[in-house]
C-alpha atoms as a PDB file:
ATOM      1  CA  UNK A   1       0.000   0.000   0.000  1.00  0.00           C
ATOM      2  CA  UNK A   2       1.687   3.566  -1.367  1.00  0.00           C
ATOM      3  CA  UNK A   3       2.054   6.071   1.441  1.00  0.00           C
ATOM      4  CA  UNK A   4      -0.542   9.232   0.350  1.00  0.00           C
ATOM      5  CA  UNK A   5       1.577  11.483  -1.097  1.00  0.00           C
ATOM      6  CA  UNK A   6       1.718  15.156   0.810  1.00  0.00           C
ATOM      7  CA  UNK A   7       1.250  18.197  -1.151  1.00  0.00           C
ATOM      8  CA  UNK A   8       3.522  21.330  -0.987  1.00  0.00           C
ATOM      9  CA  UNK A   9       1.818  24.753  -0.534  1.00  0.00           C
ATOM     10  CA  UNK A  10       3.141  27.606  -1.892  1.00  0.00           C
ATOM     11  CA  UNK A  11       5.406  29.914   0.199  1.00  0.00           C
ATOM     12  CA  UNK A  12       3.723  31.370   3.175  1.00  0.00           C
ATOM     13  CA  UNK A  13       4.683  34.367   5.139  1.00  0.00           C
ATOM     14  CA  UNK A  14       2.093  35.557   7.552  1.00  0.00           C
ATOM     15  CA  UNK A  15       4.024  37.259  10.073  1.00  0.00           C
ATOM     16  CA  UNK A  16       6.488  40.219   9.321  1.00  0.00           C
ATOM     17  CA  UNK A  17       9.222  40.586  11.698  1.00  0.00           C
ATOM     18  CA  UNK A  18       9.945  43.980  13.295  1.00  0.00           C
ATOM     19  CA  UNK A  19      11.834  44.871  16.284  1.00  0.00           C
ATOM     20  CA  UNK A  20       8.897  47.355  17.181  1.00  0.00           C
ATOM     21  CA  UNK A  21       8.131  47.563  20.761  1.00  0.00           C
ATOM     22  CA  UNK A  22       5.261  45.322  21.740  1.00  0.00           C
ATOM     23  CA  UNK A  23       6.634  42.068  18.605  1.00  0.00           C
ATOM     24  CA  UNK A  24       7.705  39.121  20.267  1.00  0.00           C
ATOM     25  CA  UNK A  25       8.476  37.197  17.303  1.00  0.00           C
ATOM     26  CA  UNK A  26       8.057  35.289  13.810  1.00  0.00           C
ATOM     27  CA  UNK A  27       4.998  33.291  14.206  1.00  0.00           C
ATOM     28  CA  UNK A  28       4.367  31.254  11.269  1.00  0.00           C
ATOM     29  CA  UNK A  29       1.839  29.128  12.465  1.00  0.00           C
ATOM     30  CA  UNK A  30      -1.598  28.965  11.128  1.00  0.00           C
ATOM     31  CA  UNK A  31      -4.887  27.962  12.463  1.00  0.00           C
ATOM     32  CA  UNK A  32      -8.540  28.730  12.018  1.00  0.00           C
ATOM     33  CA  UNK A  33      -7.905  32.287  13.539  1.00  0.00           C
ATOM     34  CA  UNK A  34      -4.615  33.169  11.952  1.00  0.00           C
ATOM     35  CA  UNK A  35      -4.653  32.224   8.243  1.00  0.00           C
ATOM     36  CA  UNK A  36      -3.389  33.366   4.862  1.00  0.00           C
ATOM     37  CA  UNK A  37      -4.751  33.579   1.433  1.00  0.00           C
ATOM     38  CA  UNK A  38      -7.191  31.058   2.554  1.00  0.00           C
ATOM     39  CA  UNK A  39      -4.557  28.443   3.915  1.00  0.00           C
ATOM     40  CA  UNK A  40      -5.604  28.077   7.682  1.00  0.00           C
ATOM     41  CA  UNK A  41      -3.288  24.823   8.551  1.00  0.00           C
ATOM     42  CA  UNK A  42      -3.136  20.906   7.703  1.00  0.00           C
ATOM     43  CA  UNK A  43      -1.876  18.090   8.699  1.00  0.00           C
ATOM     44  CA  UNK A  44       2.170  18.566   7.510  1.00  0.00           C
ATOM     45  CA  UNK A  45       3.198  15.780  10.247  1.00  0.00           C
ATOM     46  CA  UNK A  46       6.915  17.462  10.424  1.00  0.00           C
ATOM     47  CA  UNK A  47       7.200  18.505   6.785  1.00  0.00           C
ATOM     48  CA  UNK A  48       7.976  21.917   6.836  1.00  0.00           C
ATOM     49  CA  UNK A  49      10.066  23.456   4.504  1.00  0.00           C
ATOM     50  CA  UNK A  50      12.269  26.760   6.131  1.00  0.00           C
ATOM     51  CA  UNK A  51      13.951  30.003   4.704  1.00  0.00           C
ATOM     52  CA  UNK A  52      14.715  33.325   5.593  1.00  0.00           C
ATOM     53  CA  UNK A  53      12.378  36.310   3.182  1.00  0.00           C
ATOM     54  CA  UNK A  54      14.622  37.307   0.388  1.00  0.00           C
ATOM     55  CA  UNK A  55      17.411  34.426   0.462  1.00  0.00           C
ATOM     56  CA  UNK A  56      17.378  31.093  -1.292  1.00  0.00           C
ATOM     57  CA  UNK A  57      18.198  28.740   1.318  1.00  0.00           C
ATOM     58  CA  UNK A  58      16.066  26.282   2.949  1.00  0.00           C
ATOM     59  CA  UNK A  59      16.043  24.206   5.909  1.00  0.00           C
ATOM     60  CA  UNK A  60      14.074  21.562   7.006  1.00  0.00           C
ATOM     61  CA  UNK A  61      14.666  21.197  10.859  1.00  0.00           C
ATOM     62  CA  UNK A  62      15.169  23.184  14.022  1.00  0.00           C
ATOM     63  CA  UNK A  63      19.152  22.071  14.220  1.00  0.00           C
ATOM     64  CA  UNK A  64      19.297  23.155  10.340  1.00  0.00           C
ATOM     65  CA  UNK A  65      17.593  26.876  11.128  1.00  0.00           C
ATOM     66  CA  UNK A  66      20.292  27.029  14.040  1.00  0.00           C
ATOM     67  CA  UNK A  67      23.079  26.398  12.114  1.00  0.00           C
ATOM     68  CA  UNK A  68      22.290  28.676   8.837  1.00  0.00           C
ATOM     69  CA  UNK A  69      21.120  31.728  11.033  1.00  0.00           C
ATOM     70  CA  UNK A  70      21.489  30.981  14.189  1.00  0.00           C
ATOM     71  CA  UNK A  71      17.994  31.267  15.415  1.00  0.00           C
ATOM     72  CA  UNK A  72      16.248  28.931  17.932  1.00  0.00           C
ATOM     73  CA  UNK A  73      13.133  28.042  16.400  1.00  0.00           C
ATOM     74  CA  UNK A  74      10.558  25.917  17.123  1.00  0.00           C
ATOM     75  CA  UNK A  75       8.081  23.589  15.082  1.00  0.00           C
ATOM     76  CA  UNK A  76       5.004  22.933  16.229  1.00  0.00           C
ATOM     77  CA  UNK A  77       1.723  21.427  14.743  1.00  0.00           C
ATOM     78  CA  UNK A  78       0.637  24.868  13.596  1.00  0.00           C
ATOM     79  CA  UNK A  79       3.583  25.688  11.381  1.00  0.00           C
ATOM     80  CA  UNK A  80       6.615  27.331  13.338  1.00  0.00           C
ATOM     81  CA  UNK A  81       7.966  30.174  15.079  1.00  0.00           C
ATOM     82  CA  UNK A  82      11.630  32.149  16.237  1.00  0.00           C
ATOM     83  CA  UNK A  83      10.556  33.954  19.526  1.00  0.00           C
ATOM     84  CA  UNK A  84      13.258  36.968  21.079  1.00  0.00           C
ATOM     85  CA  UNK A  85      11.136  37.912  23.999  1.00  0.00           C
ATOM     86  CA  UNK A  86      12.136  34.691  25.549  1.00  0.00           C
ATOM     87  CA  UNK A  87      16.064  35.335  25.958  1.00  0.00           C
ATOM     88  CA  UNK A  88      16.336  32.386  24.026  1.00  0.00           C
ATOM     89  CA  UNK A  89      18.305  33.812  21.036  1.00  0.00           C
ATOM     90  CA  UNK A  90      22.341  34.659  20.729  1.00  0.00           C
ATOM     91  CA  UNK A  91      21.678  37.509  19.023  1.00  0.00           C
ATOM     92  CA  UNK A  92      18.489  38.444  20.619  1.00  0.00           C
ATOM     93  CA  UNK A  93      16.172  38.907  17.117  1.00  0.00           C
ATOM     94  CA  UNK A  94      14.893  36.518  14.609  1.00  0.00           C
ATOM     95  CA  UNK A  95      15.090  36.526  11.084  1.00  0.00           C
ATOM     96  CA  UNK A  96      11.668  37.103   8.907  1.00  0.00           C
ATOM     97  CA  UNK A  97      10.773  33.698   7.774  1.00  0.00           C
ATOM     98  CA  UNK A  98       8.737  32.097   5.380  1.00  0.00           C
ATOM     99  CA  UNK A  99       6.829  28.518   5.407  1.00  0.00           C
ATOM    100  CA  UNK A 100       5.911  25.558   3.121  1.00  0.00           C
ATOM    101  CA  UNK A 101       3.973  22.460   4.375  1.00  0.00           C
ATOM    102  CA  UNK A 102       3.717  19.173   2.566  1.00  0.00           C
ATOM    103  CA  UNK A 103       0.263  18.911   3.718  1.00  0.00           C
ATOM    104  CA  UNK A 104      -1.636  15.593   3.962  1.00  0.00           C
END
């Protein structure tokens, strides 16, 4: 029996990063109340597809987002998101990502 095949959506960028007072982050994550062009989450089961607005590279885990920008992201069953409010990152500021999901 063939595993369903997932479906990649197109590039998704819902969340605009600024260092404005009152941002705590780059939430990509998408749900009935925060969607985009009409996208409003599936079931990606871990198949997320990572880059930084304006560049070319992609990454496909946490460890891989780490080591290209040196963010600490997280994935989560919504999508993903790099959070500076926490104290969690080096630098203290996250890059302006964008999301695919190879939805099933």
């Amino acid at each position: 029996e063939p595993l369903h095949p997932c479906t990649w959506t197109e590039w998704l960028d819902r969340d605009n990063t600024t260092q404005k007072w009152g941002d705590t982050g780059d939430f990509e994550q998408f749900d009935e109340e925060d969607s985009l062009n009409g996208f409003s989450g599936c079931d990606f089961q871990n198949l997320i597809r990572m880059r930084v607005v304006g560049q070319t590279e992609v990454f496909l885990t946490e460890a891989e987002v780490l080591a290209g920008t040196g963010d600490v992201v997280h994935v989560t069953s919504k999508g993903m998101f790099c959070q500076w409010t926490t104290g969690e990152q080096p630098d203290g500021k996250c890059e302006d990502y964008q999301v695919q999901f190879c939805c099933f």
